[in-house]
Protein backbone atom coordinates (compact mmCIF):
# COMPACT_ATOMS: atom_id res chain seq x y z
CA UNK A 1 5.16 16.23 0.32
CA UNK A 2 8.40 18.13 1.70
CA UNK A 3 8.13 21.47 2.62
CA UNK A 4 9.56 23.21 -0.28
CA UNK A 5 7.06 21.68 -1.89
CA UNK A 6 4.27 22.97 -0.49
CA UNK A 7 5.69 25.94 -0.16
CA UNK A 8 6.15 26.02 -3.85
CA UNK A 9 2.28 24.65 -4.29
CA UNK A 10 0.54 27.08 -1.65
CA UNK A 11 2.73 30.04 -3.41
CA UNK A 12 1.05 28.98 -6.94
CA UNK A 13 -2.17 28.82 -5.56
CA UNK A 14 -2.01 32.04 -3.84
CA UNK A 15 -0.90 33.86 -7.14
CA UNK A 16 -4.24 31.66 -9.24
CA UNK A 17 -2.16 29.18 -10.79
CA UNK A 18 -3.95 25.79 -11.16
CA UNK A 19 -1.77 22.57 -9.75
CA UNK A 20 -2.96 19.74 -11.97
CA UNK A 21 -2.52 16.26 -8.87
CA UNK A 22 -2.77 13.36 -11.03
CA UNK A 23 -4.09 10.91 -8.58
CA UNK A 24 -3.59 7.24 -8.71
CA UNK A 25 -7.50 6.79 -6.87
CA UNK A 26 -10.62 8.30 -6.94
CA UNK A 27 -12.23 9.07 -3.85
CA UNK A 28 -15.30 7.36 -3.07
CA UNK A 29 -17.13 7.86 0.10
CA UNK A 30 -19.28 4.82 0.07
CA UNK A 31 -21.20 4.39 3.49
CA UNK A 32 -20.16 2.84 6.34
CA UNK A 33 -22.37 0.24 8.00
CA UNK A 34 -23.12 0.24 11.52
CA UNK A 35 -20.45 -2.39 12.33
CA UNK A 36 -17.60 -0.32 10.72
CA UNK A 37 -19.08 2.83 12.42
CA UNK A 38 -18.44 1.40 15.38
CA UNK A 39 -14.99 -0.53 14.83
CA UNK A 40 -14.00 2.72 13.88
CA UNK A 41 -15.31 4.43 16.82
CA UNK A 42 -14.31 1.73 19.41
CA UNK A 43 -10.35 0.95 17.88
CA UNK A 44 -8.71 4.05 16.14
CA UNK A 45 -7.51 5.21 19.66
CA UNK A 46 -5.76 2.06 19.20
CA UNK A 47 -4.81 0.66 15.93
CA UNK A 48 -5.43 4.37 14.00
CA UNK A 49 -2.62 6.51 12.79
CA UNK A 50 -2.62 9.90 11.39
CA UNK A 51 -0.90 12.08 8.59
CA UNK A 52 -0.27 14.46 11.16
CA UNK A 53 1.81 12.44 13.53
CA UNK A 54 4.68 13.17 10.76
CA UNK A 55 7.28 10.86 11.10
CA UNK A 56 6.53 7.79 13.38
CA UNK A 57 8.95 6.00 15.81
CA UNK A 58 7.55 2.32 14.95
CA UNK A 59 8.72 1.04 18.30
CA UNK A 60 6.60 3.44 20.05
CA UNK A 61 3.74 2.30 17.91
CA UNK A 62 3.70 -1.10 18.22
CA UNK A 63 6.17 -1.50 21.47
CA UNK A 64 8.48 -3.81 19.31
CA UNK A 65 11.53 -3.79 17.21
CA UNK A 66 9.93 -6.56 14.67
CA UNK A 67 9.63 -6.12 11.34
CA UNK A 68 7.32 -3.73 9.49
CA UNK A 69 5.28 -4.09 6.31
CA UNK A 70 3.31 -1.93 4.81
CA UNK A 71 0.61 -2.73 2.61
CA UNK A 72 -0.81 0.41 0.06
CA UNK A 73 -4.61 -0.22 -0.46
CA UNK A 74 -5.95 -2.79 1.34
CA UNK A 75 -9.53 -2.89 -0.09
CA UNK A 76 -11.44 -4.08 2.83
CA UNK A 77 -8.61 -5.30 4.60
CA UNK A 78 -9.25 -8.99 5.26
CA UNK A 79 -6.31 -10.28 3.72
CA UNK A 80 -4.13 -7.51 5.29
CA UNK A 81 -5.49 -8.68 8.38
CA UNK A 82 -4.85 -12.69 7.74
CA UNK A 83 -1.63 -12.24 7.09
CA UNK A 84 -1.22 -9.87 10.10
CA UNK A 85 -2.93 -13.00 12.31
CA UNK A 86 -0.82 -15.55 10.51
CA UNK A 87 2.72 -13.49 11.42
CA UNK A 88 2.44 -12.15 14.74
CA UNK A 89 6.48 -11.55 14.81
CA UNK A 90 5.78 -8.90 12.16
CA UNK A 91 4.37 -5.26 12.24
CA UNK A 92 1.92 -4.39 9.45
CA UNK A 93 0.31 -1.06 8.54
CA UNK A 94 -2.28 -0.70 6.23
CA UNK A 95 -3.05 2.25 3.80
CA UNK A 96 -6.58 2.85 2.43
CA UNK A 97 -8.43 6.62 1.44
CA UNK A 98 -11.79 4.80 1.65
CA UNK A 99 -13.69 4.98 5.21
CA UNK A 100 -16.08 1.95 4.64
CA UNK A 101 -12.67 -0.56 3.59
CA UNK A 102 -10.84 1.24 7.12
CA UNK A 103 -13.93 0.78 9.05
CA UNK A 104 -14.22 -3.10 7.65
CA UNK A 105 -10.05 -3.77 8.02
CA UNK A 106 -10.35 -2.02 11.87
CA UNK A 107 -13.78 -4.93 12.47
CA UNK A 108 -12.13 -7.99 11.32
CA UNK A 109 -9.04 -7.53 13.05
CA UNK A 110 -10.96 -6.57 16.55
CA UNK A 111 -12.65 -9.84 15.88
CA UNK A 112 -9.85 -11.90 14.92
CA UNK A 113 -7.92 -10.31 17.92
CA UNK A 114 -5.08 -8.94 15.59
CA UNK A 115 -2.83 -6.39 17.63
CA UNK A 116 0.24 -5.94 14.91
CA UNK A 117 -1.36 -3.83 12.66
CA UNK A 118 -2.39 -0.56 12.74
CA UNK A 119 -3.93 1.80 9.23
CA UNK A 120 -4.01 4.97 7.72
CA UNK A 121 -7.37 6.57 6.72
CA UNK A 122 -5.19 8.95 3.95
CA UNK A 123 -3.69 8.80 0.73
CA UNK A 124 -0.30 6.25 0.58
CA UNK A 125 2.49 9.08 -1.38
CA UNK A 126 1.93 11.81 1.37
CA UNK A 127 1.81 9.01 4.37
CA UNK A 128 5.24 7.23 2.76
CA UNK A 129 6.44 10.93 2.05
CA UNK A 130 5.89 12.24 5.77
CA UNK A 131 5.32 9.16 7.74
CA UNK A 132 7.58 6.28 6.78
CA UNK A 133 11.22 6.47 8.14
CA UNK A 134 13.91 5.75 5.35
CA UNK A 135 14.85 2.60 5.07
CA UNK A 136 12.97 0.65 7.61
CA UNK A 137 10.64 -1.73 6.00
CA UNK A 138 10.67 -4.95 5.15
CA UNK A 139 8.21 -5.56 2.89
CA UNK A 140 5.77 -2.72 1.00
CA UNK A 141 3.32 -4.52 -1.00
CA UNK A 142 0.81 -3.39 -3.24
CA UNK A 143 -2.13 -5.95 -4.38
CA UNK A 144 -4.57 -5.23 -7.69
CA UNK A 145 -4.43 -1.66 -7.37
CA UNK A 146 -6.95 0.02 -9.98
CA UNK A 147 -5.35 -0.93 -13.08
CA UNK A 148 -6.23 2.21 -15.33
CA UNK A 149 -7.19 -0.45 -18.47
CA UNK A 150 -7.72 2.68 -20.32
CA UNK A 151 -4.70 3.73 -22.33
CA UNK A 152 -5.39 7.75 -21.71
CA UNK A 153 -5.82 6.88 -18.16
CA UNK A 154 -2.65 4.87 -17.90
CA UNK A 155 -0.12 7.82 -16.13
CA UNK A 156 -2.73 7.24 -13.38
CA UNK A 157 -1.19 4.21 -12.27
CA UNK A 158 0.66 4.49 -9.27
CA UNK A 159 3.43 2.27 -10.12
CA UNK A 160 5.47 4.55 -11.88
CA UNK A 161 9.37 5.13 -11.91
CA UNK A 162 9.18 8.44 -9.60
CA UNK A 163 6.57 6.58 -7.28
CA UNK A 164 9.16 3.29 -7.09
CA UNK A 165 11.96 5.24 -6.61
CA UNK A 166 10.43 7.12 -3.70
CA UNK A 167 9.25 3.40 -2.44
CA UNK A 168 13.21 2.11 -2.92
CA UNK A 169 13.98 4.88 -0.38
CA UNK A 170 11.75 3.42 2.40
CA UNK A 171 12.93 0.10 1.83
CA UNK A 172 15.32 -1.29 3.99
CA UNK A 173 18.61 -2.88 1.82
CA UNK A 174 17.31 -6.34 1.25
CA UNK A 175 13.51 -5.02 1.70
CA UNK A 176 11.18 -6.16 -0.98
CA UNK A 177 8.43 -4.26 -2.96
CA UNK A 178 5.91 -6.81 -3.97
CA UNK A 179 3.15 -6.30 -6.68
CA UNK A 180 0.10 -8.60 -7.56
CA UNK A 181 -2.48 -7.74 -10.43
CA UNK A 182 -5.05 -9.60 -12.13
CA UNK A 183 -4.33 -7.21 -15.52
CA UNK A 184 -1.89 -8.56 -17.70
CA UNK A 185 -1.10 -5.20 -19.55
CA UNK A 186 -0.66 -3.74 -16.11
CA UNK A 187 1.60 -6.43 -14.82
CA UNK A 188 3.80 -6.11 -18.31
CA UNK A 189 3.61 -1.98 -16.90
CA UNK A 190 4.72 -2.96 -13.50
CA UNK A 191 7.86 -5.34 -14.80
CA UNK A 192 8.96 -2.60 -17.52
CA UNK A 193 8.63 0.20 -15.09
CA UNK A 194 11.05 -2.26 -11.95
CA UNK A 195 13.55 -3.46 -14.63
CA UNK A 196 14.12 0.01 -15.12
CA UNK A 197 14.32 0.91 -11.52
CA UNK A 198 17.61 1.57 -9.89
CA UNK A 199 18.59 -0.33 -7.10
CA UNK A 200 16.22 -3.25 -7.78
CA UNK A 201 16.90 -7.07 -8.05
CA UNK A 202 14.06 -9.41 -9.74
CA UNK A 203 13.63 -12.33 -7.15
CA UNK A 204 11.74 -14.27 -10.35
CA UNK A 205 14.02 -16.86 -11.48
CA UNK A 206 12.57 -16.34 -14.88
CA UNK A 207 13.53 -12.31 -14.64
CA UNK A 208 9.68 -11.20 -15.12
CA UNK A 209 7.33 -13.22 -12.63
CA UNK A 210 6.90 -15.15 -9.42
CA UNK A 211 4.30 -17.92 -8.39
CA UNK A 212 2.25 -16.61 -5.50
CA UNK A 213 3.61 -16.95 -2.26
CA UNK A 214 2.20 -18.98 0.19
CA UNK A 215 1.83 -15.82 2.94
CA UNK A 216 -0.32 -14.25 0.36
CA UNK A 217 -3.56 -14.79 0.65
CA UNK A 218 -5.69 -16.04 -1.80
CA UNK A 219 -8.57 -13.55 -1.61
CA UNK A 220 -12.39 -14.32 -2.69
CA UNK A 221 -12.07 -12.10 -5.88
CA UNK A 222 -8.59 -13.71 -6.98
CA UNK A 223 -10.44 -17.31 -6.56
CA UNK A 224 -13.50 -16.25 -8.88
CA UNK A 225 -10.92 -15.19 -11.59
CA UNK A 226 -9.01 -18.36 -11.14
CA UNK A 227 -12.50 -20.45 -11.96
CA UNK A 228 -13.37 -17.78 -14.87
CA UNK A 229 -9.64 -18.81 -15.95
CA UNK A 230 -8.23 -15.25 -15.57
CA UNK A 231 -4.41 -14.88 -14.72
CA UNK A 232 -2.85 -13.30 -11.63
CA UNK A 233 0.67 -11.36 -11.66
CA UNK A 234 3.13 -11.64 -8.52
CA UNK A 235 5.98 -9.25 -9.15
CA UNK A 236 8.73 -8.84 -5.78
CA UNK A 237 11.58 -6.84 -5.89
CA UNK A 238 14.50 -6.76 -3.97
CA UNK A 239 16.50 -3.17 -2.90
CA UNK A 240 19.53 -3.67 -3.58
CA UNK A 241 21.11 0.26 -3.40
């Protein structure tokens, strides 16, 4: 959120007016175990980044110039952190609002001895908004976010065309935005919504879809729904303005 906006926001409130925020998550606490008490406790000096830092420098954070991806809810954060482990020339940040999935990403990559990624504890549209230079990433990628099945409930899916036009601006030219969901009306959402999108290429041959890619993992959920013979949707688009 700019200034003027919450300028304009705080203003509102301050004369009574009620700001409707359609969120794209709900917040639920959950409670940490022990373990990801303690990964929190012993690595956010390290590997923790805050909305408050504003805009970062990501050469100062990860003392490289490599590339960065960013990866909007990571769940618990074990593939984020394979794919960290498997690319070690590339920076990753990871974006999650729920303290238990932070606490479990920070464990497994103190474990796996993962130093390239780093995560915020805060909700992804401010952090991209405030945080995230303009074009300078990579890659943003955002795997089975909550798909919304219900049709009233469907302008609470975060890809939408203001959200992936605000994404386009973070991506470097040539940067892709890659999507995976295991709901096909969501994935049809997700491929009307980036065919519309200015400044986006489809890197499907076929114009709609893409296999999985090999540097995504295959994660313990997506396997069960492959044996229960449910589909999976890879979307990745290219910036190309």
């Amino acid at each position: 959120m700019n200034e003027s906006s919450k300028t304009a926001l705080e203003q509102a409130e301050q004369e009574g007016k009620y700001i409707r925020k359609v969120r794209s998550f709900v917040k639920r606490e959950g409670r940490l175990t022990k373990g990801q008490a303690a990964a929190i406790e012993k690595c956010w000096a390290t590997m923790g980044l805050e909305h408050a830092q504003g805009r970062l420098d990501f050469t100062e954070v990860f003392g490289n110039d490599n590339d960065v991806v960013v990866e909007i809810g990571f769940g618990m954060g074990k593939s984020l952190v394979e794919m960290a482990k498997n690319t070690p020339d590339q920076n990753f940040i990871g974006i999650e609002v729920h303290r238990p999935g932070v606490g479990a990403c920070l464990m497994e990559a103190d474990e796996q001895g993962v130093t390239n990624l780093r995560v915020f504890e805060h909700d992804a549209v401010e952090v991209l908004a405030d945080c995230i230079p303009d074009a300078s990433l990579a890659k943003l990628q955002l795997f089975f976010p909550d798909p919304w099945h219900k049709k009233r409930h469907h302008k609470r899916r975060i890809v939408q065309a203001e959200f992936v036009e605000k994404l386009r601006t973070k991506l470097r030219i040539g940067g892709v935005f890659h999507m995976a969901t295991d709901w096909e009306n969501y994935a049809e959402h997700m491929l009307e919504v980036m065919q519309s999108a200015p400044g986006f290429a489809n890197q499907s041959d076929s114009n709609d879809y893409v296999p999985r890619p090999d540097f995504r993992p295959l994660t313990k959920f997506e396997q069960r729904g492959h044996r229960l013979g449910h589909g999976v949707w890879d979307l990745m688009f290219e910036r190309t303005a």
